[in-house]
Protein backbone atom coordinates (compact mmCIF):
# COMPACT_ATOMS: atom_id res chain seq x y z
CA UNK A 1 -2.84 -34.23 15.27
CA UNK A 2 -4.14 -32.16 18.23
CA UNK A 3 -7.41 -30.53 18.24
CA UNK A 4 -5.75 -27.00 18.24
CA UNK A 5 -3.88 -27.94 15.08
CA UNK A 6 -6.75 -29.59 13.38
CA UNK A 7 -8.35 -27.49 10.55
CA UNK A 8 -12.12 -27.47 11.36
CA UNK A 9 -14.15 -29.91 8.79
CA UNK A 10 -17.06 -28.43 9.14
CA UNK A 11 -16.19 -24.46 8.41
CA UNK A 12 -12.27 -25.29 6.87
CA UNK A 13 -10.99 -22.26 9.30
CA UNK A 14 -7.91 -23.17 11.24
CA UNK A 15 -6.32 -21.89 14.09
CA UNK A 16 -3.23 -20.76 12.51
CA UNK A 17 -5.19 -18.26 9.85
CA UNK A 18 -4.12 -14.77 9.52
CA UNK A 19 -6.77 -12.36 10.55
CA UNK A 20 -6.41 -9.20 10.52
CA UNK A 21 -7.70 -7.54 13.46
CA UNK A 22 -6.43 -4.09 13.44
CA UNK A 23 -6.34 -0.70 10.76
CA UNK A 24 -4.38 2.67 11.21
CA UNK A 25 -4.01 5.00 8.87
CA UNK A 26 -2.31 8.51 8.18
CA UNK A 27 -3.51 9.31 4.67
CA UNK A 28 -4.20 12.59 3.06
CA UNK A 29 -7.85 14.27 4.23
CA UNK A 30 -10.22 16.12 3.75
CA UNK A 31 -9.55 19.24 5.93
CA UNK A 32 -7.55 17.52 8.11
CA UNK A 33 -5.68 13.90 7.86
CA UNK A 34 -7.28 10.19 7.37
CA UNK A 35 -6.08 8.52 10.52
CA UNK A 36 -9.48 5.67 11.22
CA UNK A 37 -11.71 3.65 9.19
CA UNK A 38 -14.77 5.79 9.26
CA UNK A 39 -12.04 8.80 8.51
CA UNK A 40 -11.17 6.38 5.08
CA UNK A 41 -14.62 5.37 4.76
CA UNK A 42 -15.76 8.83 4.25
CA UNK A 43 -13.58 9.23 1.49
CA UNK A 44 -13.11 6.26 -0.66
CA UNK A 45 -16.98 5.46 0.25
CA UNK A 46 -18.45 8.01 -1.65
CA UNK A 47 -15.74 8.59 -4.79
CA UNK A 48 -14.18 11.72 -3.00
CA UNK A 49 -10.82 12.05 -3.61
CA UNK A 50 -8.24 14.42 -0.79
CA UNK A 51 -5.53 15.36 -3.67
CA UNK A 52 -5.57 19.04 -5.21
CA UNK A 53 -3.09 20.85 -6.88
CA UNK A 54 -2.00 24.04 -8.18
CA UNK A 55 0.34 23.00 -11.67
CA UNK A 56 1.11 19.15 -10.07
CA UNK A 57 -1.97 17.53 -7.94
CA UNK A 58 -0.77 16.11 -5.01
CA UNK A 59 -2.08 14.39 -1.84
CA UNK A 60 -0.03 16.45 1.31
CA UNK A 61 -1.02 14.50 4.91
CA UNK A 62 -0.29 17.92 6.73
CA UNK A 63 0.45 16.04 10.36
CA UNK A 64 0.35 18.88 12.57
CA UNK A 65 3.37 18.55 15.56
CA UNK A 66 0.36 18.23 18.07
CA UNK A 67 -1.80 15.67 16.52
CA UNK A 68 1.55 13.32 16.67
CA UNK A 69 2.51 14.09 20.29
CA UNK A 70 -1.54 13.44 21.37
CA UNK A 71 -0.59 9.92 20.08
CA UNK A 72 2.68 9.12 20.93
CA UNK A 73 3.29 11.61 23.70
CA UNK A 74 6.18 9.32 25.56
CA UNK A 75 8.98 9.12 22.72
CA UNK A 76 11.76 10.32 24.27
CA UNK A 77 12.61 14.05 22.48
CA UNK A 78 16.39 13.38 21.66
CA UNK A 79 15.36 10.86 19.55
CA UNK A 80 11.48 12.35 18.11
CA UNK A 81 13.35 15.48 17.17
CA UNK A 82 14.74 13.81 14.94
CA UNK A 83 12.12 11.94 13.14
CA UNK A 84 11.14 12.46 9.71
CA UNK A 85 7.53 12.57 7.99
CA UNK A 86 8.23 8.48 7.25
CA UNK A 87 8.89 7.96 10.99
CA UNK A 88 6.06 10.10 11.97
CA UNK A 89 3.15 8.87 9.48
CA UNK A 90 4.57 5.54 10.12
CA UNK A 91 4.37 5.90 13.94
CA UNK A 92 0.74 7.55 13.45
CA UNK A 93 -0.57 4.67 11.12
CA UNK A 94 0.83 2.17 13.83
CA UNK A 95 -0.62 3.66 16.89
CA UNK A 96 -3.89 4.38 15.41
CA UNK A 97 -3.65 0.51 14.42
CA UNK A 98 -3.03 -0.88 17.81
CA UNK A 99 -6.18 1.68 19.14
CA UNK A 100 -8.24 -0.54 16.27
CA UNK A 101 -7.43 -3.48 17.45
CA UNK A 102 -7.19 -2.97 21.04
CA UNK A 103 -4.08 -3.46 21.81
CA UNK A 104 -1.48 -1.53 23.80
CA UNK A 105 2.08 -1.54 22.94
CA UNK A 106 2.90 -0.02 26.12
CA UNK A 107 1.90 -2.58 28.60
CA UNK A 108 3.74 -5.23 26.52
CA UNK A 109 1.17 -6.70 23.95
CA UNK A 110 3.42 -6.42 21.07
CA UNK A 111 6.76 -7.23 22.76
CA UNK A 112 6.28 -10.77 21.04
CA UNK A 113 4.86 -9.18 17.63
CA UNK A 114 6.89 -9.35 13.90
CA UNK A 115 7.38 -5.65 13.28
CA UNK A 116 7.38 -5.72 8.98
CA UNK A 117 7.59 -2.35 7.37
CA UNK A 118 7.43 -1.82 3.57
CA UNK A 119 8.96 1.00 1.53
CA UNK A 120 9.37 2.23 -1.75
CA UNK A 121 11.24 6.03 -1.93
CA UNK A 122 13.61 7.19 0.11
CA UNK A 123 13.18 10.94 -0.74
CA UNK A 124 12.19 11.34 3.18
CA UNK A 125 15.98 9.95 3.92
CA UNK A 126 17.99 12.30 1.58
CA UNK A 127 17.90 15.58 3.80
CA UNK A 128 19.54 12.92 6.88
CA UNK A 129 22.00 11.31 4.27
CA UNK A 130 23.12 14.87 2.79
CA UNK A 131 23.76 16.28 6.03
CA UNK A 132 26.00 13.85 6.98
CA UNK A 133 27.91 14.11 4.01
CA UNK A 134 28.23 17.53 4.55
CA UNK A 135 29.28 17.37 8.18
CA UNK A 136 32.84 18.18 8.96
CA UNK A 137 33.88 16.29 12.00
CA UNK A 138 36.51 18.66 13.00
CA UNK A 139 34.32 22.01 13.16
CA UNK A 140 31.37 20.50 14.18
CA UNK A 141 29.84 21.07 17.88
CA UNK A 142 29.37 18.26 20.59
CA UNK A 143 25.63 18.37 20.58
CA UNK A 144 25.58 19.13 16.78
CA UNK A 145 27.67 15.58 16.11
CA UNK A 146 25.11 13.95 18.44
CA UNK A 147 22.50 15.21 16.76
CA UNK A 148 23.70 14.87 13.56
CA UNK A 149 24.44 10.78 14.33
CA UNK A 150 21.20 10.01 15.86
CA UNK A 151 19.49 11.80 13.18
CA UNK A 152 21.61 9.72 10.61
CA UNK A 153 21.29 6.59 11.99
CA UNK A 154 17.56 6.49 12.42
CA UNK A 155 16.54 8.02 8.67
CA UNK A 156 19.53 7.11 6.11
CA UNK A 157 18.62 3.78 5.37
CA UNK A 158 14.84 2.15 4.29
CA UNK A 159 14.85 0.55 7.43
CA UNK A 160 14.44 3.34 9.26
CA UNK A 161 10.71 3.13 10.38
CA UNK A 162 10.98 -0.06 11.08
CA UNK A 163 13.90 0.57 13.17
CA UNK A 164 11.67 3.38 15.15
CA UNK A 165 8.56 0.95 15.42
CA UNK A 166 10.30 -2.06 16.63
CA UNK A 167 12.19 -0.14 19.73
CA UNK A 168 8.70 1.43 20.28
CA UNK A 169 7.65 -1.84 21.17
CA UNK A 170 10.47 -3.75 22.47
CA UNK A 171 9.57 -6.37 20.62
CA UNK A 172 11.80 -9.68 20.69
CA UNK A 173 10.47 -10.74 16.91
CA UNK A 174 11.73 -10.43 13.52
CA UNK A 175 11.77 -6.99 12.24
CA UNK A 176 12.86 -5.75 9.06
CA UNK A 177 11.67 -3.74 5.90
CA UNK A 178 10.83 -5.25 2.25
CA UNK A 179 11.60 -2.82 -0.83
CA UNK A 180 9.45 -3.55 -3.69
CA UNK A 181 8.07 -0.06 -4.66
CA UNK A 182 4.34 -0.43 -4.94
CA UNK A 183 4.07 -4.08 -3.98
CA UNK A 184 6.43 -3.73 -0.94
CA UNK A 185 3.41 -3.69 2.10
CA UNK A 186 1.89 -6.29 -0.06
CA UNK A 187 4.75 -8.19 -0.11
CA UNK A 188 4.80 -7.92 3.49
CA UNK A 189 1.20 -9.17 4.07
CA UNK A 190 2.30 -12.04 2.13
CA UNK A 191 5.22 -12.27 4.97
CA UNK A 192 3.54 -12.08 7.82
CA UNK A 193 1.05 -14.73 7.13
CA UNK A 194 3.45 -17.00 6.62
CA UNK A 195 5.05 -16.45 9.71
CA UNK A 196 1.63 -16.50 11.48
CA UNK A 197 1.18 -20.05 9.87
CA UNK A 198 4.23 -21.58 10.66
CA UNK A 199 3.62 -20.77 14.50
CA UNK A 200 6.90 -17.91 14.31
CA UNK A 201 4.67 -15.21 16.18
CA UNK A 202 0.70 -14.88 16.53
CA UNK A 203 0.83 -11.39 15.69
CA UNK A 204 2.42 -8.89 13.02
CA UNK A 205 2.41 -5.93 12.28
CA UNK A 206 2.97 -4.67 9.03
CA UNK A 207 3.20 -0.80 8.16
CA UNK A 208 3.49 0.60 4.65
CA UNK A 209 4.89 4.33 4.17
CA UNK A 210 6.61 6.68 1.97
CA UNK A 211 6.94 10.29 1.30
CA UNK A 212 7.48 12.20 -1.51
CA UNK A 213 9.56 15.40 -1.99
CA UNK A 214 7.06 17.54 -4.04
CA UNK A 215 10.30 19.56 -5.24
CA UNK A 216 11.69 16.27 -6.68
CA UNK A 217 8.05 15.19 -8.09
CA UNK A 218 7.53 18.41 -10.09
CA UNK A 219 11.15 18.06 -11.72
CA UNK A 220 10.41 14.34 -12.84
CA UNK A 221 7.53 16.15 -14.65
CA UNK A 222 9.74 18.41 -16.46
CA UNK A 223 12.14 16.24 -17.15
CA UNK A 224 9.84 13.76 -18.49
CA UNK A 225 8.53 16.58 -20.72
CA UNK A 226 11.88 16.99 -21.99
CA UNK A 227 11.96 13.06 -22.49
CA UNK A 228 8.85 13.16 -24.25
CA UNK A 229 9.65 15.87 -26.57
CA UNK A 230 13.35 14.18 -27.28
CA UNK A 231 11.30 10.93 -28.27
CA UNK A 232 9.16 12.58 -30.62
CA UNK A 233 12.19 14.62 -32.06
CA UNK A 234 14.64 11.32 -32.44
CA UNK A 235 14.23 11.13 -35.82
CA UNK A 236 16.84 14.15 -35.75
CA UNK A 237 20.67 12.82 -35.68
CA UNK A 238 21.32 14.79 -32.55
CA UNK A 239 18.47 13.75 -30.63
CA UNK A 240 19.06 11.03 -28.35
CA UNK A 241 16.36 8.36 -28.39
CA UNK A 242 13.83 7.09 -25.43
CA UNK A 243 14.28 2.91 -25.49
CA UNK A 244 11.21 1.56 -26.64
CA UNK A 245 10.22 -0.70 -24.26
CA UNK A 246 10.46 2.19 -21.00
CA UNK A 247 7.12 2.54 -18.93
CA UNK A 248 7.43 6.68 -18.47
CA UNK A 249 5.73 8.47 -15.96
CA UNK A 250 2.34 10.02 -16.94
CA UNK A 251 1.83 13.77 -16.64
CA UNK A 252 1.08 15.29 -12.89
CA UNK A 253 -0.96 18.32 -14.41
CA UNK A 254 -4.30 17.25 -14.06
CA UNK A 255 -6.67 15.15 -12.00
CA UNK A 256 -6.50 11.49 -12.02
CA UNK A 257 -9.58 9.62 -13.57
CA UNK A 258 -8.68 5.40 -13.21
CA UNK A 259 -10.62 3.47 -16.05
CA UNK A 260 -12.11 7.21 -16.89
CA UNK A 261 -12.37 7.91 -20.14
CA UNK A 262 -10.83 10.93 -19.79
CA UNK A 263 -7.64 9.59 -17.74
CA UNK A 264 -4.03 10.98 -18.38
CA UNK A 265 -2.61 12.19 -14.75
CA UNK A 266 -1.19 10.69 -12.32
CA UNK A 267 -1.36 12.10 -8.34
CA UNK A 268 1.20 11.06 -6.06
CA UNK A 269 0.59 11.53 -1.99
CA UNK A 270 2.28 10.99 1.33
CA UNK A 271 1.11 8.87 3.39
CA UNK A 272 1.12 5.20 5.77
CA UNK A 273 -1.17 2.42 6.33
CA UNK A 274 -0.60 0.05 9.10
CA UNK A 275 -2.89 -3.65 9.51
CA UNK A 276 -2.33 -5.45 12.49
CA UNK A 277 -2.61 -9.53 11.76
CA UNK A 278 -2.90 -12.25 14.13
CA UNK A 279 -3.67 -15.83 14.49
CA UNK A 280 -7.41 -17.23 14.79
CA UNK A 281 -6.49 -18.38 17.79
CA UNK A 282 -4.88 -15.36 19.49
CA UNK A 283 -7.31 -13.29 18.02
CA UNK A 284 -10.48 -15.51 19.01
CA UNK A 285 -8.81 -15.69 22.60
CA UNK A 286 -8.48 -11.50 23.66
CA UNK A 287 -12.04 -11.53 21.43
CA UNK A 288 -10.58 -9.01 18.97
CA UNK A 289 -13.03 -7.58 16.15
CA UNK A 290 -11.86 -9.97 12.93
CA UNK A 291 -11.96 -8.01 10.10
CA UNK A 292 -11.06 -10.95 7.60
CA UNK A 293 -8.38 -13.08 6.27
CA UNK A 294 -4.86 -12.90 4.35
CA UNK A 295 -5.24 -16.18 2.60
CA UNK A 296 -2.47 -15.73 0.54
CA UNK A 297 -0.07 -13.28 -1.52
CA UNK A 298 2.01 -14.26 -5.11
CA UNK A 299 4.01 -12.13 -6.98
CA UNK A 300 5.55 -12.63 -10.62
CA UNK A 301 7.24 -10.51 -12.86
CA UNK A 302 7.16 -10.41 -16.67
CA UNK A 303 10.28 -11.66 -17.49
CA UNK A 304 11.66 -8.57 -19.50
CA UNK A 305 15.30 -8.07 -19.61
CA UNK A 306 15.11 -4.15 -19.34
CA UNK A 307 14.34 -2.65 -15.53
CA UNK A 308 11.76 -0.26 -16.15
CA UNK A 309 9.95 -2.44 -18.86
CA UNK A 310 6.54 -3.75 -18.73
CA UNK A 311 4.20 -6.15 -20.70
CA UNK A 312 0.93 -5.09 -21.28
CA UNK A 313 -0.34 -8.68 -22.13
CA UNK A 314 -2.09 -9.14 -18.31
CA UNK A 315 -0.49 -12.95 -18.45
CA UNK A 316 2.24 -12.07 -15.16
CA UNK A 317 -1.18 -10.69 -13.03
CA UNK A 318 -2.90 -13.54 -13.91
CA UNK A 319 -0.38 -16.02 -12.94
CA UNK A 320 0.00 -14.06 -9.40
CA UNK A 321 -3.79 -14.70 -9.01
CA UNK A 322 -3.92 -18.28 -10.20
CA UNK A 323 -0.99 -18.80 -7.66
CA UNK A 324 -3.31 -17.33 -4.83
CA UNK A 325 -5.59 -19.69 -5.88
CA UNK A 326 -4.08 -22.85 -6.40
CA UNK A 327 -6.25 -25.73 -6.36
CA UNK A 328 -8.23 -24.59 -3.21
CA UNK A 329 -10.49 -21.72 -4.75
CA UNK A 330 -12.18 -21.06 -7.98
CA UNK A 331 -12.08 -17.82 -9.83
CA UNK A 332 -15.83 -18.17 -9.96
CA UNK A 333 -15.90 -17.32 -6.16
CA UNK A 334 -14.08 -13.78 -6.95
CA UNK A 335 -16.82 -11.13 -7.62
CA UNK A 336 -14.73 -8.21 -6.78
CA UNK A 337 -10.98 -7.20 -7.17
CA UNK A 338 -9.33 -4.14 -6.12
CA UNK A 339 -7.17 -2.61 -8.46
CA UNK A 340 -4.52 -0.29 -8.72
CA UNK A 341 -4.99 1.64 -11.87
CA UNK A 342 -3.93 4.90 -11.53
CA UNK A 343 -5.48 5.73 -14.77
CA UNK A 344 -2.19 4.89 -16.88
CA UNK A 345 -2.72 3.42 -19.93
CA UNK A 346 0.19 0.80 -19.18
CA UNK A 347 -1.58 -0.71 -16.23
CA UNK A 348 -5.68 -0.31 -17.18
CA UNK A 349 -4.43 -2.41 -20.23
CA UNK A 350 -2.71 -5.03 -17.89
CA UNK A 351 -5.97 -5.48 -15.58
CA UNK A 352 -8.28 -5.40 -18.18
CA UNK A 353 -6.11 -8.32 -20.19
CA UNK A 354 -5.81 -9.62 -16.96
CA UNK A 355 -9.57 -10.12 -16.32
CA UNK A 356 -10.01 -11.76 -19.57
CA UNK A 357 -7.97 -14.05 -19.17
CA UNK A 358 -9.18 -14.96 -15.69
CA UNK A 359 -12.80 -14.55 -16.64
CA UNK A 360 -13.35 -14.96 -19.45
CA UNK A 361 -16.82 -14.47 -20.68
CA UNK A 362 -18.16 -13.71 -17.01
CA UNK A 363 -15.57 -10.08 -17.17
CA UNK A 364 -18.53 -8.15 -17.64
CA UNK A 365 -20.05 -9.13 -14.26
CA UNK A 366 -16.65 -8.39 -12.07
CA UNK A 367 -16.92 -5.13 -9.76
CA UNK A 368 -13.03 -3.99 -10.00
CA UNK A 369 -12.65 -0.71 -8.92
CA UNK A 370 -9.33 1.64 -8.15
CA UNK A 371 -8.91 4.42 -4.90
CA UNK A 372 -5.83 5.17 -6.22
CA UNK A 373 -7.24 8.96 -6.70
CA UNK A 374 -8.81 8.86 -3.17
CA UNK A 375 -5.94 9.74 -1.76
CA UNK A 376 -2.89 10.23 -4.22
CA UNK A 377 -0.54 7.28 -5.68
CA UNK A 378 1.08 6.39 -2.38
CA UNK A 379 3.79 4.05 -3.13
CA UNK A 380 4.36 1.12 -0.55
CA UNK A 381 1.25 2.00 1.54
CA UNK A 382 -0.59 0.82 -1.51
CA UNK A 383 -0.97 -2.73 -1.04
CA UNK A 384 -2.46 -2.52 2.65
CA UNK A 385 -4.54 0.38 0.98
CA UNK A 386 -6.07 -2.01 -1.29
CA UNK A 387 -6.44 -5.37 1.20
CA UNK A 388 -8.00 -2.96 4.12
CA UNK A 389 -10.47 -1.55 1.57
CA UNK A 390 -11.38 -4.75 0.11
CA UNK A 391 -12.21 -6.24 3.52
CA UNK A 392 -13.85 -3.19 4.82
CA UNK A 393 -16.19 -3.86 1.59
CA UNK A 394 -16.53 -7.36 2.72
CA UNK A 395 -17.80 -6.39 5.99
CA UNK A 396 -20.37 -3.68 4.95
CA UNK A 397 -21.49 -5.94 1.74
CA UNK A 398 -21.19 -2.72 -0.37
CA UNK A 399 -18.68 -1.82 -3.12
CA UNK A 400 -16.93 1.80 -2.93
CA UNK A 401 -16.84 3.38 -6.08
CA UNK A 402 -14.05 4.08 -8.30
CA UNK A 403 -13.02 7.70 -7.14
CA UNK A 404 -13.40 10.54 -10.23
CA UNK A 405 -14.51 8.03 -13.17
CA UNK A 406 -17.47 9.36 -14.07
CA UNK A 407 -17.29 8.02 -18.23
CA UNK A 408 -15.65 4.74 -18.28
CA UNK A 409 -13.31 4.50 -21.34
CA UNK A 410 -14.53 1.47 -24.24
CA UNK A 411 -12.10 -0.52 -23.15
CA UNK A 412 -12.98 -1.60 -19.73
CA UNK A 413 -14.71 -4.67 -19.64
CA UNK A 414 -15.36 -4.91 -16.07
CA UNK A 415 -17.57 -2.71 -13.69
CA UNK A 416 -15.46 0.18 -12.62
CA UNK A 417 -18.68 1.17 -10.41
CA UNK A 418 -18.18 4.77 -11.62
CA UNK A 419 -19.91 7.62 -9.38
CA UNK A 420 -19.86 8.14 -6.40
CA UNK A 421 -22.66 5.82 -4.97
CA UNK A 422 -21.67 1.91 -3.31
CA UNK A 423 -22.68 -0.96 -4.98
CA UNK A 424 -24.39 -3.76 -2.95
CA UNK A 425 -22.74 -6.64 -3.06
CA UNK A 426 -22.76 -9.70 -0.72
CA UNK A 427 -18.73 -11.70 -0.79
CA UNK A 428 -16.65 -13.53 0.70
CA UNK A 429 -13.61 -13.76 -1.04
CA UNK A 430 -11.92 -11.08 -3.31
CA UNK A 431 -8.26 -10.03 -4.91
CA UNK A 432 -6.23 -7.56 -4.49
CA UNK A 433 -3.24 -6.22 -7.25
CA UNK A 434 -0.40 -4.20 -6.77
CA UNK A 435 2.10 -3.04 -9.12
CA UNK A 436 6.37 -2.05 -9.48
CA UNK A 437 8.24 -0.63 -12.23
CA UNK A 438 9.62 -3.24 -13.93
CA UNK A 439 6.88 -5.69 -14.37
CA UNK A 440 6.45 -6.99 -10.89
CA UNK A 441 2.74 -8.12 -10.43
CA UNK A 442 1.30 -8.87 -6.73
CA UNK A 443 -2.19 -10.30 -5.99
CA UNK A 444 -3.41 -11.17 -2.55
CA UNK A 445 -6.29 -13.16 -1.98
CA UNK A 446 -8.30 -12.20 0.69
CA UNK A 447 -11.37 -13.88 2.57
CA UNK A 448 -14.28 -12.50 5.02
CA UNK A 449 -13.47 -14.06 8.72
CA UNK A 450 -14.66 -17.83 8.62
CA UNK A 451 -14.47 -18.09 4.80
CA UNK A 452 -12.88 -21.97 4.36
């Protein structure tokens, strides 16, 4: 074994680690979009959250036309025209990324790079894929078929920003798109440090994005009021029963308040978040800023036979984090874990059983804390959310609040750090959890830059 393939003794860091070097964002603001760390900082630092609502709170990005051309003014127009919010937040998240990180796409310094996208809802797609459907061939103009195919071909499939992304850079590495709802950039983290390990590329970028048609959101809510009131009417011969076992949507009416008391709503919001991960050794060699590691990424599922079913018991989570763990680290070095409560009943019960199980006694001394009403319940952006937060905790050695819980409910055992003050805290390692309908449980474990 060489010495560039050696794993230190001394500090157990290895040349091959995943490091992430790089964060974009384009995230609902604050009078304007989240697009930089100190922009999210500002926000999920002090327990602020961007979403507001009149009847259904919602987080809106609001990308103005010029603040995407000032960063990625060379697209060519026939196919930027054609763009939707997902390409553009996407795009936006990415180039804001490489800016972070210091690298420049256009003189060639990602034409080697894994371009990994996650996604979740294709409600950006459906205006592309209806208009083809409705296209008649026959009547249609020259430049309108054009138009219509290049617009089709870029945004009717999930794949779509990654399609965008990848020609952006010309890269010559894998590219594709993972699909796992909320865990899907997650997912993808998991990914691309495995292909940073195995040598496959020494960078990767991995963007998480979805939109959501506000139109579409605020009929789920009615029809899950009509669900709601059918359920509590079934006894009635005519009234067709809810199954049991389905997870429903909460209510989109009022603010949301994770491990609050008071909790009930749930906010959705647009939005992408884009990390840039490289090897130690790359990164050491260009002397790029190491914001900390991916050390590893598991996800389980409950085991339940019906799709939109979910256990409350915590055991699935737990088993994703013991399989982040393995023999190599002890839960003992975990003082914080970002969750992804979005105040739900369902999922505060599943980290909080969760905890106890990994815990035990010592629950009471975790710091877990959500930013899920920070900026809206994002979807696939969620999981780099969560791991960019986390390390950007690490690195400051202060813990952001849990945005709008003020009166932690009974039932939370661990220390939602509820205000809007950080908490001090010096760490080195920490989890991450992610969530998908269905019972699909992700946990990465993440470590500060030379944690063995």
């Amino acid at each position: 074994m060489t010495a560039a393939s050696a794993t230190n003794a001394r500090t157990g860091v290895h040349p091959r680690d995943a490091i992430v070097t790089g964060m974009g964002f384009c995230l609902p603001g604050i009078g304007g979009p989240v697009f930089t760390v100190d922009d999210v900082w500002a926000i999920a630092g002090y327990g602020r959250t961007s979403v507001s609502g009149d009847g259904v709170y919602y987080g809106s990005v609001n990308l103005s036309d010029e603040a995407f051309v000032a960063r990625l003014p060379d697209i060519p127009g026939v196919f930027a025209r054609h763009f939707t919010d997902a390409h553009r937040f996407g795009l936006v998240s990415f180039a804001e990324a490489c800016l972070d990180a210091k690298l420049d796409p256009r003189s060639g310094d990602l034409t080697a790079a894994a371009i990994l996208v996650g996604r979740g809802s294709i409600d950006a797609n459906f205006d592309s894929y209806q208009a083809m459907i409705q296209a008649d061939p026959e009547t249609i103009t020259a430049q309108g078929a054009i138009d219509l195919f290049i617009s089709g071909e870029q945004a009717v499939t999930p794949s779509d920003v990654a399609l965008v992304q990848a020609a952006f850079t010309r890269t010559t590495a894998p590219s594709f798109t993972v699909s796992s709802g909320c865990t899907s950039s997650a997912v993808q983290l998991g990914i691309a440090r495995l292909l940073i390990a195995t040598g496959e590329v020494d960078i990767a970028v991995v963007t998480g994005v979805d939109v959501f048609n506000v139109d579409i959101v605020r009929k789920a809510q009615r029809l899950l009021e009509m669900a709601q009131q059918s359920a509590a009417d079934s006894h009635r011969d005519h009234q067709p029963e809810m199954p049991k076992d389905v997870i429903t949507r909460q209510p989109m009416d009022g603010i949301m308040r994770p491990y609050d008391r008071r909790a009930g709503s749930i906010n959705y919001g647009d939005g992408a978040v884009t990390l840039i991960l490289e090897s130690r050794a790359h990164a050491s060699r260009r002397g790029a800023h190491q914001y900390g590691q991916v050390l590893a990424q598991a996800m389980t599922r409950d085991g339940l036979a019906n799709p939109l079913a979910g256990d409350i018991t915590g055991s699935a989570l737990a088993a994703a984090a013991r399989k982040c763990l393995q023999d190599r680290w002890t839960i003992d070095q975990i003082p914080y874990v970002h969750g992804a409560s979005d105040g739900g009943a369902v999922v505060t019960a599943v980290e909080v059983d969760a905890i106890t199980q990994l815990y035990g006694p010592a629950a009471s001394d975790v710091l877990m804390t959500s930013h899920e009403a920070s900026f809206g319940h994002n979807g696939a952006p969620a999981g780099n959310l969560g791991v960019a937060l986390t390390l950007l905790m690490m690195e400051r050695d202060e813990v952001c609040p849990t945005a709008n819980c003020e009166e932690p409910a009974d039932d939370i055992i661990f220390d939602p750090v509820p205000g809007v003050r950080t908490r001090p805290l010096e760490f080195d390692y920490a989890l991450s959890f992610n969530y998908q309908v269905g019972g699909v449980r992700s946990a990465v474990l993440l470590g500060s830059p030379n944690a063995p």
